[in-house]
Protein backbone atom coordinates (compact mmCIF):
# COMPACT_ATOMS: atom_id res chain seq x y z
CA UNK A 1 147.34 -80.13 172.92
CA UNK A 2 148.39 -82.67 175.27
CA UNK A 3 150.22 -81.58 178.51
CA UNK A 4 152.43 -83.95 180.82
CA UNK A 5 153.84 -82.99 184.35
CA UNK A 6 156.23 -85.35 186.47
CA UNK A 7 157.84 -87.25 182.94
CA UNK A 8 161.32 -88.77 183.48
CA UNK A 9 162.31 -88.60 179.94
CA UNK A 10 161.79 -87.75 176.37
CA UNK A 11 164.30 -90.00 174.12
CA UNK A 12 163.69 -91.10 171.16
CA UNK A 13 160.22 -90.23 170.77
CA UNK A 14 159.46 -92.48 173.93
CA UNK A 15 157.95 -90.78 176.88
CA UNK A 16 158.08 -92.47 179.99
CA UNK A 17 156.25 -91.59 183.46
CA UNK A 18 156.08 -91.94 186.77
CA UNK A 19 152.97 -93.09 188.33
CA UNK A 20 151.72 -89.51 189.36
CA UNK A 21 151.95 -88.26 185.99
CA UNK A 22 149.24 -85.93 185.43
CA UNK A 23 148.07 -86.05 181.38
CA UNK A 24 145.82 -83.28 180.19
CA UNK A 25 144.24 -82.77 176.77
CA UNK A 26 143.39 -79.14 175.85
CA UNK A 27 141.03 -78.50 172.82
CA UNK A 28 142.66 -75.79 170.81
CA UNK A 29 139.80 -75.15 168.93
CA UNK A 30 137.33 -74.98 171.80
CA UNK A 31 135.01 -72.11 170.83
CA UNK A 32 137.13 -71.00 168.09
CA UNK A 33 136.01 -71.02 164.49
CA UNK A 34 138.27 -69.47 161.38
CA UNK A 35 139.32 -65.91 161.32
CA UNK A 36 138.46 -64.60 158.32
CA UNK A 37 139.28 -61.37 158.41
CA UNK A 38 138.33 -59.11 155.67
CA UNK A 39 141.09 -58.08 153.30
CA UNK A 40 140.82 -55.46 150.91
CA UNK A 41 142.71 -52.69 149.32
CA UNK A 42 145.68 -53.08 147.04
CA UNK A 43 148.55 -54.95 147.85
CA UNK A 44 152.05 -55.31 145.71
CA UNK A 45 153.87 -58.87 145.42
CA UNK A 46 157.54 -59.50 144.17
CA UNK A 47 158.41 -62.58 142.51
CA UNK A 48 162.08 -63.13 142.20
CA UNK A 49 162.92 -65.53 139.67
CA UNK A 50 166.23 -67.40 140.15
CA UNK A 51 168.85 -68.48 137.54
CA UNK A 52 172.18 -69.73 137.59
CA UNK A 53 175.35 -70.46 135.43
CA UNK A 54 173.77 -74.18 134.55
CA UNK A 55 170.20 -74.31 135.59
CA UNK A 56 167.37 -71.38 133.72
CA UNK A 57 163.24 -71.18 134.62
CA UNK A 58 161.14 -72.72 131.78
CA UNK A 59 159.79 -69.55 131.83
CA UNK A 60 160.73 -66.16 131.09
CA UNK A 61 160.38 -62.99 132.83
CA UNK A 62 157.51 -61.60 130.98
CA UNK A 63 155.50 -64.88 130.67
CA UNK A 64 155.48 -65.01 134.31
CA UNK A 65 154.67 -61.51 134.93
CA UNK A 66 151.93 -62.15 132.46
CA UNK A 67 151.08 -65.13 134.62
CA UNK A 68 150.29 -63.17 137.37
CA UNK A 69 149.48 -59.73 136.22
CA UNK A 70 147.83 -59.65 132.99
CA UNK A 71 144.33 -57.93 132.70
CA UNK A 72 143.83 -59.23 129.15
CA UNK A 73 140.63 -60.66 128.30
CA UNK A 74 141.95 -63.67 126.30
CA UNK A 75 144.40 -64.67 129.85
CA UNK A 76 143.65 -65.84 133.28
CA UNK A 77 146.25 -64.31 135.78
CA UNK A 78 146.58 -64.49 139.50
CA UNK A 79 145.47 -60.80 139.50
CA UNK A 80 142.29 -61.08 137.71
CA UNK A 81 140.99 -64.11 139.46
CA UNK A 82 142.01 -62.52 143.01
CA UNK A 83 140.01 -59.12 141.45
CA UNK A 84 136.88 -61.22 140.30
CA UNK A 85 136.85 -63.77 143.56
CA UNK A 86 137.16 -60.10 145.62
CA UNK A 87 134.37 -58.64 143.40
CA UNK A 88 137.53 -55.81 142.97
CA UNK A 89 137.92 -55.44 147.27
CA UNK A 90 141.57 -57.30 146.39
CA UNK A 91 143.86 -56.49 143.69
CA UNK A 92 147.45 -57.32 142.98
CA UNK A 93 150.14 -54.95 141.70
CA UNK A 94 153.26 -55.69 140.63
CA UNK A 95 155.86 -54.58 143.17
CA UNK A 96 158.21 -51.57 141.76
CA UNK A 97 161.58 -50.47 142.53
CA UNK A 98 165.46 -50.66 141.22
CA UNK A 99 165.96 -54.00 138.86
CA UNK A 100 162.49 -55.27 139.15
CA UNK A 101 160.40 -55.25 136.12
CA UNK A 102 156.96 -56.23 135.75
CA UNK A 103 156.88 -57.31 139.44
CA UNK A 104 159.75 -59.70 138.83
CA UNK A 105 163.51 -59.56 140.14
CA UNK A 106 165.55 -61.66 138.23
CA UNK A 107 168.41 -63.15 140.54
CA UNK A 108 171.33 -64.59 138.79
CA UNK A 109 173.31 -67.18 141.44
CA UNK A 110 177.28 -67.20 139.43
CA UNK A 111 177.94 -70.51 140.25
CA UNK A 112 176.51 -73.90 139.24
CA UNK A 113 173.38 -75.74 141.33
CA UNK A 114 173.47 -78.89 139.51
CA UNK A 115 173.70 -81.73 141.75
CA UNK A 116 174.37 -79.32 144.45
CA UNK A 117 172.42 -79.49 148.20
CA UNK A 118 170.46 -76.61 149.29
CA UNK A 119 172.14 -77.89 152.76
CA UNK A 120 175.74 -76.29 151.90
């Protein structure tokens, strides 16, 4: 991290100083290593899958829940490699609730996106 004290301006990316400018670097990761905390238990994800009138996923509802969630020995999923990289301490559910179904919520935008900007 740098710090500056007793700068005049800050335009365009150009700082410039005065002569008692005081410039001091900070190591951020000065006696700090990675926090790995341990995570365990179960946790439930949502994936919403979103449509519109003239734009559809390559992939269907149920081949992306099967992406993620399937146990079955002939598919790798998100859940079973988080389960086996875990040794079983982390396992993914599919979230539950009103219009979700097999951890995905379909979303249907009623308008078109083509050639649209996600800036308005």
């Amino acid at each position: 991290k740098l710090i500056m004290s007793n700068v005049i301006n800050n335009i365009d990316n150009v700082i410039t100083t005065t002569p008692d400018t005081e410039v001091k670097i900070i190591d951020l990761n000065e006696g700090r290593r990675r926090d790995l905390t341990e995570t365990q238990g179960v946790r439930h994800m949502l994936i919403v899958r979103v449509s519109s009138n003239d734009k559809q996923p390559k992939h269907s509802s149920q081949e992306i829940s099967d992406a993620f969630f399937s146990m079955a020995d002939n598919q790798q999923s998100f859940k079973k490699r988080y389960s086996l990289c875990s040794f079983g301490k982390l396992e993914f559910e599919p979230a539950q609730g009103e219009h979700i179904t097999g951890g995905i919520l379909d979303v249907k935008l009623g308008r078109n996106i083509a050639g649209g900007s996600i800036h308005g």
